[in-house]
C-alpha atoms as a PDB file:
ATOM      1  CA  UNK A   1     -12.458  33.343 -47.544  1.00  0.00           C
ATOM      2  CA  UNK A   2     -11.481  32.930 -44.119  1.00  0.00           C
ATOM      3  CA  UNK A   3     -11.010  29.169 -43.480  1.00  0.00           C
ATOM      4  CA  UNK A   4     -10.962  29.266 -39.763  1.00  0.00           C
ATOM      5  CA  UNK A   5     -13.578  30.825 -36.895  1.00  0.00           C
ATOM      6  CA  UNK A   6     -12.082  32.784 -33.916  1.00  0.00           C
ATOM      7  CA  UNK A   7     -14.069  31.923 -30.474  1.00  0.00           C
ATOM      8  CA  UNK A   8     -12.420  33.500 -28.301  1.00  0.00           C
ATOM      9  CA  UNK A   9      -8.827  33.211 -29.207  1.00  0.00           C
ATOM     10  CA  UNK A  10      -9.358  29.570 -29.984  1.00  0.00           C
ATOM     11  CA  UNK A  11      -9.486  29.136 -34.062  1.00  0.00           C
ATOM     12  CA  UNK A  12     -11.826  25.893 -35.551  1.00  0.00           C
ATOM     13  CA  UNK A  13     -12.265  25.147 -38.949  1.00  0.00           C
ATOM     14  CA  UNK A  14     -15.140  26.466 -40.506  1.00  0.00           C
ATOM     15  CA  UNK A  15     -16.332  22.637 -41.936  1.00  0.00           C
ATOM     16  CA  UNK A  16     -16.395  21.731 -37.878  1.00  0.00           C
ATOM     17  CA  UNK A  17     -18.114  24.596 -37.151  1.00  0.00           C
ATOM     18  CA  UNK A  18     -20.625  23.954 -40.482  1.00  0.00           C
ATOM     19  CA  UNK A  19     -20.570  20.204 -39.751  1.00  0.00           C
ATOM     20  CA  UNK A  20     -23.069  19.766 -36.555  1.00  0.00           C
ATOM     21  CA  UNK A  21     -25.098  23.139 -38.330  1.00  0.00           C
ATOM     22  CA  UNK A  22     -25.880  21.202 -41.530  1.00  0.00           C
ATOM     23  CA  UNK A  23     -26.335  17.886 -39.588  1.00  0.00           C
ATOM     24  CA  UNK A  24     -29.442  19.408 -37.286  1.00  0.00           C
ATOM     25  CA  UNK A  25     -30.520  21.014 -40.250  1.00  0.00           C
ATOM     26  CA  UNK A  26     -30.766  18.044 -42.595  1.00  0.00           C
ATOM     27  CA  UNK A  27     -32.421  15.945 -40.046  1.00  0.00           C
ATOM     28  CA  UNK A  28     -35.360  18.753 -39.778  1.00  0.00           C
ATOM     29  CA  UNK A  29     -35.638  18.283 -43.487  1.00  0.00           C
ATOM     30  CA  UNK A  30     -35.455  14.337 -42.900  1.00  0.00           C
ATOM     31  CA  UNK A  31     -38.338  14.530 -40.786  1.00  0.00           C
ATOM     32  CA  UNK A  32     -40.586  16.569 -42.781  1.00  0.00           C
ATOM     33  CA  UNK A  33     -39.981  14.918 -45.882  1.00  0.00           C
ATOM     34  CA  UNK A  34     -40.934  11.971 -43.698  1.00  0.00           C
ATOM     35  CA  UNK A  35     -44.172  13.243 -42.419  1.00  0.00           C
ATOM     36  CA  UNK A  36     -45.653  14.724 -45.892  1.00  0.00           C
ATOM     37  CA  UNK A  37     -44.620  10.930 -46.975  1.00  0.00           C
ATOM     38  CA  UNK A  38     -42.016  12.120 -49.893  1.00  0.00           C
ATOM     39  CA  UNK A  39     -39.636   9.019 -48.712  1.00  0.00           C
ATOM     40  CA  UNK A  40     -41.989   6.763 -50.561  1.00  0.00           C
ATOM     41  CA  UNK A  41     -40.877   8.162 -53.898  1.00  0.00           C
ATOM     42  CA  UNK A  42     -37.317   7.774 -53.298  1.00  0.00           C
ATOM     43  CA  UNK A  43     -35.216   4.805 -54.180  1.00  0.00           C
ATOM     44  CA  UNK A  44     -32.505   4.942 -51.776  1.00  0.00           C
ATOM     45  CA  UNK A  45     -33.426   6.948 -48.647  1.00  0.00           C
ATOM     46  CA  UNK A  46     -30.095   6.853 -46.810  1.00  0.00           C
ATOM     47  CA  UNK A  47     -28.441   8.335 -50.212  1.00  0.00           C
ATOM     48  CA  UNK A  48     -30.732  10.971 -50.454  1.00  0.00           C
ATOM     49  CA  UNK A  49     -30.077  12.238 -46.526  1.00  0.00           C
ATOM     50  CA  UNK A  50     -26.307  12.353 -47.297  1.00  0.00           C
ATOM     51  CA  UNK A  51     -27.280  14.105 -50.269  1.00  0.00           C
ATOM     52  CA  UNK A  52     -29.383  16.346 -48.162  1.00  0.00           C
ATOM     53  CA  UNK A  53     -26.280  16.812 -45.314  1.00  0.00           C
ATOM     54  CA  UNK A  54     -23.750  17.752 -48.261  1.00  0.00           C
ATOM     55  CA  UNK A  55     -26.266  20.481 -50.239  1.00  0.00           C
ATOM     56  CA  UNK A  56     -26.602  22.117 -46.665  1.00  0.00           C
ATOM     57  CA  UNK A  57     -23.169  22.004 -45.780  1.00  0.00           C
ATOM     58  CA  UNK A  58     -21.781  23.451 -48.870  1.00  0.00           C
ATOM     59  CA  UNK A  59     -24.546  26.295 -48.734  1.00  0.00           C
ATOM     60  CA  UNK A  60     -23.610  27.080 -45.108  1.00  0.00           C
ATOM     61  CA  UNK A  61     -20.071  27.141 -46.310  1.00  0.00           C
ATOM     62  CA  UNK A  62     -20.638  29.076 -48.962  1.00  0.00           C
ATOM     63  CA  UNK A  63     -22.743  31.969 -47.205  1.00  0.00           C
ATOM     64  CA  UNK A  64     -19.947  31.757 -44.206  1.00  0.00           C
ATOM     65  CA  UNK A  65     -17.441  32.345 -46.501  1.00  0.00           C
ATOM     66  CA  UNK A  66     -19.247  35.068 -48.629  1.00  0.00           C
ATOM     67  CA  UNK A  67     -19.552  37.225 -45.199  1.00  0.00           C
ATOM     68  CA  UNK A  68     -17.087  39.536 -43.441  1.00  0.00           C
ATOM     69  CA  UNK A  69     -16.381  38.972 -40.236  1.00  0.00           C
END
């Protein structure tokens, strides 16, 4: 696994480069789970978007560091 991204010279960590990914992401998923009304069945809904952010960020984490750049 390759911890760091190379833009042009300039390395970033991969969980900055993940981080704003997952967090556009999740609130897509926020948003529909909003409109088909799936919020109502949920005790806490700000725990359940940081669960959502952290299940996307580790799976964009994990398929960045399963390919070969």
């Amino acid at each position: 696994m390759n911890p760091e991204i190379s833009f042009f010279g300039l390395y970033a960590p991969s969980l900055l480069v993940c981080a704003p990914i997952a967090y556009i992401l999740a609130s897509l998923v926020r948003r529909m789970l909003g409109a088909l009304g799936i919020y109502r069945y949920l005790w806490h809904q700000s725990l359940a978007a940081l669960a959502i952010f952290v299940c996307l960020l580790g799976a964009l984490l994990h398929i960045l560091s399963e390919a070969s750049f």
